[in-house]
N, C-alpha and C. Protein backbone atom coordinates (compact mmCIF):
# COMPACT_ATOMS: atom_id res chain seq x y z
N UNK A 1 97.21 134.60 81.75
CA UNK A 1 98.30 135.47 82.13
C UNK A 1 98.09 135.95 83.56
N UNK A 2 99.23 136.11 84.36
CA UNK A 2 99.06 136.23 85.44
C UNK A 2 98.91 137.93 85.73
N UNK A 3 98.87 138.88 86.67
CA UNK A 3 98.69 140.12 87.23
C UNK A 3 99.86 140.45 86.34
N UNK A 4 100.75 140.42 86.13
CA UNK A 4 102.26 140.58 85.87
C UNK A 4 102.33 140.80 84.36
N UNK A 5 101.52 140.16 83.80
CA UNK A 5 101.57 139.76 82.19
C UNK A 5 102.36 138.44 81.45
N UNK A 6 102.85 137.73 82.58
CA UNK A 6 103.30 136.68 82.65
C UNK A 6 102.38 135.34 82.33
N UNK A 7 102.81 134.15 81.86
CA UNK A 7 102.10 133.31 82.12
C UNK A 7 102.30 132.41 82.85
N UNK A 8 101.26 131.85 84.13
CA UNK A 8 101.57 130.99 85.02
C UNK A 8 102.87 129.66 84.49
N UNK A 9 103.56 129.53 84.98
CA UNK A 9 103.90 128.10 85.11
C UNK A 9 103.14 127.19 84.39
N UNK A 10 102.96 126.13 83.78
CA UNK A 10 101.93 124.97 83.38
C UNK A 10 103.09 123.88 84.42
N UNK A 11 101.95 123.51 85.19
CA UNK A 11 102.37 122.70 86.22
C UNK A 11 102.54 120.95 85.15
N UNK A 12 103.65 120.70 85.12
CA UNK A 12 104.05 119.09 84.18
C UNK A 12 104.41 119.29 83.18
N UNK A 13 105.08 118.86 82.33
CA UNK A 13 105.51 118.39 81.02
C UNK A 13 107.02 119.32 80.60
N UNK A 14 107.19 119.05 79.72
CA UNK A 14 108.44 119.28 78.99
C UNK A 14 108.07 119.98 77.50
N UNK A 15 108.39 121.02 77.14
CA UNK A 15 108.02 121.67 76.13
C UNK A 15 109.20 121.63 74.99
N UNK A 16 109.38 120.46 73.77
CA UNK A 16 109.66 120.82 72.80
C UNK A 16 109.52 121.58 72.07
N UNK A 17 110.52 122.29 71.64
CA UNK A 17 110.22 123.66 70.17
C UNK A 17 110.91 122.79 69.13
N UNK A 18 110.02 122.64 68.51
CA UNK A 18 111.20 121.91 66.87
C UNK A 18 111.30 122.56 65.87
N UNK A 19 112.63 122.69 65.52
CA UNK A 19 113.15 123.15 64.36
C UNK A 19 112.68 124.71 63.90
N UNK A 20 112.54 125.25 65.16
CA UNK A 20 112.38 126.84 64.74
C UNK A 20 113.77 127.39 63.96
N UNK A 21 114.07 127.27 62.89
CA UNK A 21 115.67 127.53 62.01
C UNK A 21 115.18 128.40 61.23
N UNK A 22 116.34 128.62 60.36
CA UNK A 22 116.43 130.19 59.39
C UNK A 22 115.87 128.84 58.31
N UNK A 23 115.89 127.83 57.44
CA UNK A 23 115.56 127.20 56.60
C UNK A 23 114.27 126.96 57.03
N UNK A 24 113.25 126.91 57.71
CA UNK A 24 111.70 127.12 57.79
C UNK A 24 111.35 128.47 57.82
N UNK A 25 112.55 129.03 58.10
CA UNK A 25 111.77 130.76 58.36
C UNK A 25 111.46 131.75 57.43
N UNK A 26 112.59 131.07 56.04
CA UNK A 26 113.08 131.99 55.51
C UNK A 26 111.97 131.79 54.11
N UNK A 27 111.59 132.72 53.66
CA UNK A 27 110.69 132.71 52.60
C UNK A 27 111.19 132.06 51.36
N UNK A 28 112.66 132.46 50.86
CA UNK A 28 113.11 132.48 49.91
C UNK A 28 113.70 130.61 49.97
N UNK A 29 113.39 129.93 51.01
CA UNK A 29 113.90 128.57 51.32
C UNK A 29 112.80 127.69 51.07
N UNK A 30 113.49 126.47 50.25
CA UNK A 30 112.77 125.91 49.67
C UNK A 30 111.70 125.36 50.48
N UNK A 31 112.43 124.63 51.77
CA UNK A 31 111.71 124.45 53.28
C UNK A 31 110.92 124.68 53.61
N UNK A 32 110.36 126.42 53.48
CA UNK A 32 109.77 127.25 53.61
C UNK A 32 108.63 127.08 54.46
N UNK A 33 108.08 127.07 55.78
CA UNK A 33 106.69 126.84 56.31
C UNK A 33 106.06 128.71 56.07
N UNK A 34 105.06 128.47 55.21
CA UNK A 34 104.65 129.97 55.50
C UNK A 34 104.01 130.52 56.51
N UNK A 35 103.69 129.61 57.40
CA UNK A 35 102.91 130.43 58.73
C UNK A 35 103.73 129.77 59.67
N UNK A 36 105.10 130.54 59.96
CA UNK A 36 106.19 130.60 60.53
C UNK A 36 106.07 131.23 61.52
N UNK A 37 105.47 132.40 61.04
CA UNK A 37 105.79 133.80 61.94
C UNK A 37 104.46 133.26 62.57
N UNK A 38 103.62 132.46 62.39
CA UNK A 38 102.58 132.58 63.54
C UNK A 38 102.38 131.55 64.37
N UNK A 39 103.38 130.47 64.48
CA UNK A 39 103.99 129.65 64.81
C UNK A 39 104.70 129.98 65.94
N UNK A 40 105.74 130.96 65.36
CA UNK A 40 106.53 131.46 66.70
C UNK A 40 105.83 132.24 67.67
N UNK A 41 105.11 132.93 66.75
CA UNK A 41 104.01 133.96 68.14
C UNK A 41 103.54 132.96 69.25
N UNK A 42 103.16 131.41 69.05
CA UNK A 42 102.65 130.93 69.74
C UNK A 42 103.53 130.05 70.57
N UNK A 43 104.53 129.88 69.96
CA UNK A 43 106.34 129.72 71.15
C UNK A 43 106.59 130.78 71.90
N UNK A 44 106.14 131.59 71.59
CA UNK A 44 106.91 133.25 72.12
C UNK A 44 106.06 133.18 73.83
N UNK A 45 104.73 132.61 72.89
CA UNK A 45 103.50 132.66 74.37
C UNK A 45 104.13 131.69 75.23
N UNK A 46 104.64 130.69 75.01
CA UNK A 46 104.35 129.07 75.93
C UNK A 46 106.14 129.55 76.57
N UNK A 47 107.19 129.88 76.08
CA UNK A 47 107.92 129.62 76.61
C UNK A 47 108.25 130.39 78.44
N UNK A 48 107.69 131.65 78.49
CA UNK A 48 107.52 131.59 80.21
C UNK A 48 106.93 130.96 80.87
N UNK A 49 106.28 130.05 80.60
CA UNK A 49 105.10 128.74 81.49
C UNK A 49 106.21 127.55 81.52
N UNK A 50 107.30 127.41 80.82
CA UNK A 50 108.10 126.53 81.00
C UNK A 50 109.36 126.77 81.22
N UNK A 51 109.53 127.97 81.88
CA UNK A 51 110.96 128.27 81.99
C UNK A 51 111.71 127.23 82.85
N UNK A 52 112.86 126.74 82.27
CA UNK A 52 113.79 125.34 83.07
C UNK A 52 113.23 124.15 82.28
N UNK A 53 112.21 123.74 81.72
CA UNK A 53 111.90 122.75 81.10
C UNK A 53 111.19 123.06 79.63
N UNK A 54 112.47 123.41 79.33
CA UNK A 54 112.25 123.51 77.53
C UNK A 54 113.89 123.29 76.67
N UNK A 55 113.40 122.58 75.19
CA UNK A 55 114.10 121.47 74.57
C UNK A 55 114.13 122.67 73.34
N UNK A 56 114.77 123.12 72.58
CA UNK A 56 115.08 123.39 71.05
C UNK A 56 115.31 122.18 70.69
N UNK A 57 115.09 122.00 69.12
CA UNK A 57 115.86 120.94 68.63
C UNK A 57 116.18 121.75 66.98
N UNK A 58 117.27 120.99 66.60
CA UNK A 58 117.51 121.52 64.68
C UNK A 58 117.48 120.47 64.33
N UNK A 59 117.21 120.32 62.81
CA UNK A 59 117.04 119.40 62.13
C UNK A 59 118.48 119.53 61.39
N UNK A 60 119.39 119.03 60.99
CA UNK A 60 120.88 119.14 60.48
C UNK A 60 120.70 117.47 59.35
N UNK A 61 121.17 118.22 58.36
CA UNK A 61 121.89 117.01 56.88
C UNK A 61 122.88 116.54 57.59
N UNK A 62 123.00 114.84 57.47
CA UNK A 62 124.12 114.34 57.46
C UNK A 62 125.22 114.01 57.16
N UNK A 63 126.61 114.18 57.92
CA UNK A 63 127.82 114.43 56.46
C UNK A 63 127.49 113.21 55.75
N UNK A 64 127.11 111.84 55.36
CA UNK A 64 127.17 110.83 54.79
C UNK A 64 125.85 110.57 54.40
N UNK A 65 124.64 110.65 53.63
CA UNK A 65 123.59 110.82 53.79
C UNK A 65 123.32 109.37 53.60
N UNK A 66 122.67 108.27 54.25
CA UNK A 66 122.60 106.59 53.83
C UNK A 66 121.41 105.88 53.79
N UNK A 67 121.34 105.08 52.85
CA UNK A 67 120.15 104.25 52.42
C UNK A 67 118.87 105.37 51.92
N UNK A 68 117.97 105.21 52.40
CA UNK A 68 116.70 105.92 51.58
C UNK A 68 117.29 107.48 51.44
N UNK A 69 118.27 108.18 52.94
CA UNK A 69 118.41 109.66 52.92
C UNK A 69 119.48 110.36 51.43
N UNK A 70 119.62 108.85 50.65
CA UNK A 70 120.51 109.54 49.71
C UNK A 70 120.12 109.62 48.67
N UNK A 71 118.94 109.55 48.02
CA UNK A 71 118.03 109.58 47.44
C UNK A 71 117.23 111.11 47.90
N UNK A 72 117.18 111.50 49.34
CA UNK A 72 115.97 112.51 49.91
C UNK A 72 117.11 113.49 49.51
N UNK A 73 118.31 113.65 49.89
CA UNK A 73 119.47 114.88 49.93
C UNK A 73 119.87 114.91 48.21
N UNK A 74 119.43 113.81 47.46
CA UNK A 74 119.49 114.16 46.25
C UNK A 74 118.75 115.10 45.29
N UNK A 75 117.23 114.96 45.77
CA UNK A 75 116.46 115.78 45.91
C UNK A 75 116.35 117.33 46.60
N UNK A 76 117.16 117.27 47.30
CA UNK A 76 117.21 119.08 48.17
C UNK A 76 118.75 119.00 48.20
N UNK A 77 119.53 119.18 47.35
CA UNK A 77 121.08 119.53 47.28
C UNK A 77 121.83 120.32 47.99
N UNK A 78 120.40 121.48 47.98
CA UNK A 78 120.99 122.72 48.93
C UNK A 78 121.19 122.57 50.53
N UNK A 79 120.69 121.28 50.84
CA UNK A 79 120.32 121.10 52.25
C UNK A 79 121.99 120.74 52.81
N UNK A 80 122.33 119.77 51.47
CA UNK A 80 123.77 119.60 52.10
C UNK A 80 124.94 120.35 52.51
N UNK A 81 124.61 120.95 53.85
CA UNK A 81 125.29 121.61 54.24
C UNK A 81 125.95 121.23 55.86
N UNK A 82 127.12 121.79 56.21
CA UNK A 82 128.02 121.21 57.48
C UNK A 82 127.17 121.50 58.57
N UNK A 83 127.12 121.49 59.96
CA UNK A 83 126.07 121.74 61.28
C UNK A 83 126.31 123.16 61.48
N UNK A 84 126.93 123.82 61.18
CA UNK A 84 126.98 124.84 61.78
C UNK A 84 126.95 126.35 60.07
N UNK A 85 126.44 125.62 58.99
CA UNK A 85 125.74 126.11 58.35
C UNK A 85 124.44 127.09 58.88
N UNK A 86 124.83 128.66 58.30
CA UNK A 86 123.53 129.47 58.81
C UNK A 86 122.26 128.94 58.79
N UNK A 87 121.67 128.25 57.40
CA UNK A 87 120.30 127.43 57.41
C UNK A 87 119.71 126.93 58.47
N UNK A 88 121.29 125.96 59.18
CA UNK A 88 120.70 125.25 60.12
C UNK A 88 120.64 125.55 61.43
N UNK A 89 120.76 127.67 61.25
CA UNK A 89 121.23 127.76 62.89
C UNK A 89 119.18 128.47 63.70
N UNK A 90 119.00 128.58 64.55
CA UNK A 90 117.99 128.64 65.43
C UNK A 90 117.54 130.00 64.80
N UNK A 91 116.34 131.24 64.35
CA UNK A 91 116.03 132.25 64.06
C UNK A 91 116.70 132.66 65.53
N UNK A 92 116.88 134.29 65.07
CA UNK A 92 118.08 134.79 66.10
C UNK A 92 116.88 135.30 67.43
N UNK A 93 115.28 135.36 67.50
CA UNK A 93 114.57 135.36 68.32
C UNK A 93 114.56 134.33 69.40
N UNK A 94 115.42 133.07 68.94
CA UNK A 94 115.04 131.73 69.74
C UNK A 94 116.58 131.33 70.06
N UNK A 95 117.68 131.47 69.43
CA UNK A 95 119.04 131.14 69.75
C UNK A 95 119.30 131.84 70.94
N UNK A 96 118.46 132.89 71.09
CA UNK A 96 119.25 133.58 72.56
C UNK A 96 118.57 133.41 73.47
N UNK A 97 117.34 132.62 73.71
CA UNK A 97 116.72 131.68 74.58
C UNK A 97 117.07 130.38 74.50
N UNK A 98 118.05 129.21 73.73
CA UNK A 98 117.83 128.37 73.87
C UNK A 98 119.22 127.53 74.79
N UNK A 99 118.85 127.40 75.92
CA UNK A 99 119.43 126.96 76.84
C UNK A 99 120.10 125.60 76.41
N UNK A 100 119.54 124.70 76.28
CA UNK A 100 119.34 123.32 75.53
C UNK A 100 118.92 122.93 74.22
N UNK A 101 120.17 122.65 73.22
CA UNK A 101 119.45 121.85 72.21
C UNK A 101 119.82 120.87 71.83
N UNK A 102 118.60 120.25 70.82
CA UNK A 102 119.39 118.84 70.72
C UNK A 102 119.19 118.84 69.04
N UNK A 103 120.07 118.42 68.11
CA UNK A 103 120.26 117.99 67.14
C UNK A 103 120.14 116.92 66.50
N UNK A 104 119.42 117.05 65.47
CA UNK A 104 118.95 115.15 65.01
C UNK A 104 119.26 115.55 63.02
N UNK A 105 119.76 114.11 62.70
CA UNK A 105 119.66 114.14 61.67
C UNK A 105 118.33 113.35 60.47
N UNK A 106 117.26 113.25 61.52
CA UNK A 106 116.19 113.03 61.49
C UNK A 106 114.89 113.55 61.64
N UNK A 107 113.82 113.12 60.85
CA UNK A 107 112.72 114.13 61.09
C UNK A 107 112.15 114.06 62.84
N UNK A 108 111.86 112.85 63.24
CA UNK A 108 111.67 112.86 64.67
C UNK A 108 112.89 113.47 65.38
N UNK A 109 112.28 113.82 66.32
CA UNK A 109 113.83 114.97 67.46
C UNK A 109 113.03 113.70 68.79
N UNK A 110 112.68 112.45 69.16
CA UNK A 110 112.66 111.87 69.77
C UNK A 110 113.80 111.12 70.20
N UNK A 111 114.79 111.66 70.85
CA UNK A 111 116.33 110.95 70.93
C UNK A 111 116.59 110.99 71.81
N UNK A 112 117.45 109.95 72.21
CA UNK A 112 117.88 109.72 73.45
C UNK A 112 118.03 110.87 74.76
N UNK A 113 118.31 112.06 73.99
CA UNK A 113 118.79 113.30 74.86
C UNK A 113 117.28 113.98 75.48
N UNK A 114 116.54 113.89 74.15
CA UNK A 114 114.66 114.75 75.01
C UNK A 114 114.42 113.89 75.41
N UNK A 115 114.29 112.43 75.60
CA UNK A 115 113.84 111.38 76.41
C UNK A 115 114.28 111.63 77.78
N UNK A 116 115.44 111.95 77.99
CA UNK A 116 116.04 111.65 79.55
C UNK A 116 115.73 112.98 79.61
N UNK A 117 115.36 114.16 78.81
CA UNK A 117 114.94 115.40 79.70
C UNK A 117 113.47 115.66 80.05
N UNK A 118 112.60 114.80 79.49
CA UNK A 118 111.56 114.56 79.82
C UNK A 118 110.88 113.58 80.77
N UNK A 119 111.82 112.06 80.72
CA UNK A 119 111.41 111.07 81.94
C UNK A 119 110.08 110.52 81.06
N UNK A 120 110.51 109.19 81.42
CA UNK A 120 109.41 107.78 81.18
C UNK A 120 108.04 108.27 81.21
N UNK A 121 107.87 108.92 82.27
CA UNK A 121 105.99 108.92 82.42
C UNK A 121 105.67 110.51 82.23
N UNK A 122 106.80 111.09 81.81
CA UNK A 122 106.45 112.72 81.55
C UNK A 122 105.46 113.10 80.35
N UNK A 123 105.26 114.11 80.46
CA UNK A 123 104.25 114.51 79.70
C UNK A 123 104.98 115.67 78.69
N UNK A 124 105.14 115.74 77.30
CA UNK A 124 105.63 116.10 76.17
C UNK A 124 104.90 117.51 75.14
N UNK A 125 105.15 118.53 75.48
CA UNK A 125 104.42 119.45 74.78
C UNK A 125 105.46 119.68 73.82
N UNK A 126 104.70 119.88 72.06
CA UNK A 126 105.15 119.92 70.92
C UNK A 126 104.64 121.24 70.89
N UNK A 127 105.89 122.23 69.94
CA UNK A 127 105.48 123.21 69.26
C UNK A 127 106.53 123.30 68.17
N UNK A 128 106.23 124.17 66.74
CA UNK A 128 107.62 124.32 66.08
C UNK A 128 106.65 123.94 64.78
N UNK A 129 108.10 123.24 64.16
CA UNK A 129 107.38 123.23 62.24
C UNK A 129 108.47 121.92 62.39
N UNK A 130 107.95 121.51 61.34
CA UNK A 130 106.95 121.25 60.54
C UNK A 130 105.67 120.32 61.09
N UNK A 131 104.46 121.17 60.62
CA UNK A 131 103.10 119.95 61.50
C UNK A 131 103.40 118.52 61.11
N UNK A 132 103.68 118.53 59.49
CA UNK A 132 103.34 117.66 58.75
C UNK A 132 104.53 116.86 59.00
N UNK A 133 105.52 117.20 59.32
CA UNK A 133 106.86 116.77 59.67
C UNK A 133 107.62 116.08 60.19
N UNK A 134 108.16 117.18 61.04
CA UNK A 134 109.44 116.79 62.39
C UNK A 134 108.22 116.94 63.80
N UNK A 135 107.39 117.50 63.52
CA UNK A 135 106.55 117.52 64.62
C UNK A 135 106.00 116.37 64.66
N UNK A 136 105.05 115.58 63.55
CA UNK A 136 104.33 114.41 63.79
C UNK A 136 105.28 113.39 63.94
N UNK A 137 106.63 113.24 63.21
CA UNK A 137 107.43 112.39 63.33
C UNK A 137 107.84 112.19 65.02
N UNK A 138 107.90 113.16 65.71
CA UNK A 138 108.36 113.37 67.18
C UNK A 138 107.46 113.03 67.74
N UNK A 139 106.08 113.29 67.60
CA UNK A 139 104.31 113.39 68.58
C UNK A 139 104.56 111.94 68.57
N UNK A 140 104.70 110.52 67.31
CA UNK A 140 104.62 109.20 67.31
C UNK A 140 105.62 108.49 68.06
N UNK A 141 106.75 109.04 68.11
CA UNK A 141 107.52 108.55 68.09
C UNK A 141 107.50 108.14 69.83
N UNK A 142 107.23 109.38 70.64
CA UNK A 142 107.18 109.37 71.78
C UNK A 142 106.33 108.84 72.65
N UNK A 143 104.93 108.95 71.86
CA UNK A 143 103.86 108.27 72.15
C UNK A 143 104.12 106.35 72.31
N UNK A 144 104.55 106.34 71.17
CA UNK A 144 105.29 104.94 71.09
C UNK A 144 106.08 104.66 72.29
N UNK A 145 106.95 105.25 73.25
CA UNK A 145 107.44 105.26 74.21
C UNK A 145 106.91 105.01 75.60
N UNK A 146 105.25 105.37 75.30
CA UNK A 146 104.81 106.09 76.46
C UNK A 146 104.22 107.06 77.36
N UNK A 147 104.87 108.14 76.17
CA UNK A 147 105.05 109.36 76.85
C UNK A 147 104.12 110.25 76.61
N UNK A 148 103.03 110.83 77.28
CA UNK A 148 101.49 111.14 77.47
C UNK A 148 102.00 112.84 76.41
N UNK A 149 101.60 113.22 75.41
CA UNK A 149 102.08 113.96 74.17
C UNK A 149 100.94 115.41 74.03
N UNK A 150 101.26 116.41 74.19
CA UNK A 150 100.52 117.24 73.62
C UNK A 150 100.89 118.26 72.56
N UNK A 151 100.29 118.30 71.30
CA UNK A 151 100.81 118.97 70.61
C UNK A 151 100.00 120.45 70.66
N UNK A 152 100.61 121.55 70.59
CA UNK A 152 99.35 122.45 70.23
C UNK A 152 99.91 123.65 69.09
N UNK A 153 98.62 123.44 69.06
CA UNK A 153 98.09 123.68 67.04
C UNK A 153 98.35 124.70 66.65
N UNK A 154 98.47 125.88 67.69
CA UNK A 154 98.51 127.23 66.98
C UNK A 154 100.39 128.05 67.50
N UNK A 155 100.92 126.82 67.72
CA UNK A 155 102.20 126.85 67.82
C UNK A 155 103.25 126.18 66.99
N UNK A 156 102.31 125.68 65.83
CA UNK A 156 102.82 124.93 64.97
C UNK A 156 102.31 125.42 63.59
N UNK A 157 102.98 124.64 62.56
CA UNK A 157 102.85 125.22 61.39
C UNK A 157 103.71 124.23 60.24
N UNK A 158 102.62 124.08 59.22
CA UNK A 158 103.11 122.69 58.21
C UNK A 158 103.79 123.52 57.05
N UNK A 159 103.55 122.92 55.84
CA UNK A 159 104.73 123.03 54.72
C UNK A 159 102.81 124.06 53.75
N UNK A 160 102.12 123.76 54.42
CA UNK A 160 100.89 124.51 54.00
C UNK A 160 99.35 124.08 54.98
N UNK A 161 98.86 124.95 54.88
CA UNK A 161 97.70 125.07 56.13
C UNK A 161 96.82 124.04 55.92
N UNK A 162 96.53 122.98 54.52
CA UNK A 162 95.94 121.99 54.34
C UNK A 162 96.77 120.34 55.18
N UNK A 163 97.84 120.77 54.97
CA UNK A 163 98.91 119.85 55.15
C UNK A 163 98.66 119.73 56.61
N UNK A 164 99.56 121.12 57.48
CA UNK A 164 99.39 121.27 58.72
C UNK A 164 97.71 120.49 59.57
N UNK A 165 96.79 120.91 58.90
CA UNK A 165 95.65 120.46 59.16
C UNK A 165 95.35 119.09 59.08
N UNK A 166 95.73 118.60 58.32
CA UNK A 166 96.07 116.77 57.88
C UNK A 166 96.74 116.31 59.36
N UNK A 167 98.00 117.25 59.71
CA UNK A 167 99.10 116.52 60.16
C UNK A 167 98.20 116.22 61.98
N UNK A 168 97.69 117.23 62.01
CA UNK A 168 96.69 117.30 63.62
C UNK A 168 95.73 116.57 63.44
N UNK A 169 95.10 116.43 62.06
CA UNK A 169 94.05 115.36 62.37
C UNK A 169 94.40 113.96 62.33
N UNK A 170 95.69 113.53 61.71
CA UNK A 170 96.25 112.32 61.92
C UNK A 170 96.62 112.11 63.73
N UNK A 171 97.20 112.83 63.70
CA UNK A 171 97.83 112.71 65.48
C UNK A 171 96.84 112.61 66.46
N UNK A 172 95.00 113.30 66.27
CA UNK A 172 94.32 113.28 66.86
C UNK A 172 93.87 111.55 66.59
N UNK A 173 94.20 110.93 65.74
CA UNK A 173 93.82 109.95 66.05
C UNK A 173 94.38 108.68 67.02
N UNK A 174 95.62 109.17 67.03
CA UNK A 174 96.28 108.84 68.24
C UNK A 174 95.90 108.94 69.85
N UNK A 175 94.73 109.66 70.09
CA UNK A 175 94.21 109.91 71.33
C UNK A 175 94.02 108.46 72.33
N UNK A 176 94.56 108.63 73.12
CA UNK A 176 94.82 109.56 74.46
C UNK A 176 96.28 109.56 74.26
N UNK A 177 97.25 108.75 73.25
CA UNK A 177 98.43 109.04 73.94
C UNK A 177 98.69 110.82 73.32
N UNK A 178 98.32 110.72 72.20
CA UNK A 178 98.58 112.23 71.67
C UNK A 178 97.36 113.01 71.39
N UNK A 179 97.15 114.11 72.13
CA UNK A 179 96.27 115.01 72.20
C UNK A 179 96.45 116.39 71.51
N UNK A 180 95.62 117.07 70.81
CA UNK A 180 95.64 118.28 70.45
C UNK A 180 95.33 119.16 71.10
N UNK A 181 95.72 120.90 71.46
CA UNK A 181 95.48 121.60 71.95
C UNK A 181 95.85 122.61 71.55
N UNK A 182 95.47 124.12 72.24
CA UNK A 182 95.64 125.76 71.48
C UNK A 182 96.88 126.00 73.09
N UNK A 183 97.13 127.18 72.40
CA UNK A 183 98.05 127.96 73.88
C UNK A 183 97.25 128.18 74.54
N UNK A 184 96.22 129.06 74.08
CA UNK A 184 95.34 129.84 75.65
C UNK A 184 95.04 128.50 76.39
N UNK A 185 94.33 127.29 75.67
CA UNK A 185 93.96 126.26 76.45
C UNK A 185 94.50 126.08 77.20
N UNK A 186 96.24 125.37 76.52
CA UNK A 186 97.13 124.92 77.53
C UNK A 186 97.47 125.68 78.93
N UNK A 187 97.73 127.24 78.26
CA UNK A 187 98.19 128.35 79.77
C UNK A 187 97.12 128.16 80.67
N UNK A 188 95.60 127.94 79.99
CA UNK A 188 94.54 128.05 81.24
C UNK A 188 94.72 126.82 81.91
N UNK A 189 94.96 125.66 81.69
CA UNK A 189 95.42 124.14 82.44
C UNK A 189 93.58 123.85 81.84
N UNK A 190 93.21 124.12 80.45
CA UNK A 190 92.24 123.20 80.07
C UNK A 190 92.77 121.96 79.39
N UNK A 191 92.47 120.77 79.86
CA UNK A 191 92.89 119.61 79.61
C UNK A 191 92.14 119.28 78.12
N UNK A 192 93.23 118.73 77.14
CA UNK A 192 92.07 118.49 75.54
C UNK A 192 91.24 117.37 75.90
């Protein structure tokens, strides 16, 4: 943190938040990530180090759900709901920061739209829910691209803390394209 209480700039990358929504937030949702709230504490930290280069994304049911997804929406009924369903709208801490979002009806939020806001050889910081999820689905997806990936750990949060823990040690095996890291690390510019 700088004199100010600010945190420097992090000089490179593009900071995804995924799927910070009222359906991960909300206790009573089946969705439910329980370490939500400590998840966001660690979005709350990263997003002045990236002010101008940061991505929301929601995860949204499709009106037509097809091939394997109609089978998955058969299974969570309640999910089927229109885009602009409360479930699927941003917790009201992050909707009034989010400049940019992008919408996927998929667990990866790697789409055409964070690609071109990030650039070919950019560098990709993950935060949000699900570890086990929309996050690892996004960390591969991009990596697959190219695109040099950091996720960090204490800005994220799985469907349970065993899970979440699975989901980072899978991705760590992805190294060098996908790296793990904490906030303080990242704000200090310690490289994982």
């Amino acid at each position: 943190m700088s004199a100010a209480g600010r945190a420097a700039p992090v000089s490179g990358g593009h900071l995804a938040v995924i799927d910070m929504q009222r359906v991960f937030a909300d206790p009573a949702s089946p969705w439910a990530a329980p370490r939500y709230a400590d998840a966001a504490a660690g979005v709350r930290g990263l997003l002045p180090a990236f002010a101008g280069r940061i991505t929301f994304t929601r995860f949204l049911a499709p009106e037509q759900p097809a091939g394997a997804w109609r089978a998955y929406y058969a299974q969570w009924p309640f999910a089927r709901r229109p885009p602009d369903a409360e479930l699927w709208s941003l917790t009201d801490e992050f909707a009034a920061l989010a400049d940019h979002v992008v919408d996927a009806t998929t667990f990866g939020k790697w789409t055409p739209g964070l690609a071109a806001r990030v650039g070919p050889d950019g560098r990709l910081v993950l935060a949000g829910v699900s570890t086990d999820c929309c996050v690892l689905s996004t960390a591969l997806a991009a990596a697959d691209a190219g695109v040099e990936v950091l996720v960090v750990s204490d800005a994220c949060a799985g469907v349970d803390d065993a899970s979440h823990l699975g989901a980072l040690r899978v991705m760590e095996l992805y190294r060098p394209l996908i790296r793990i890291t904490t906030v303080a690390d990242l704000l200090a510019g310690v490289e994982p």
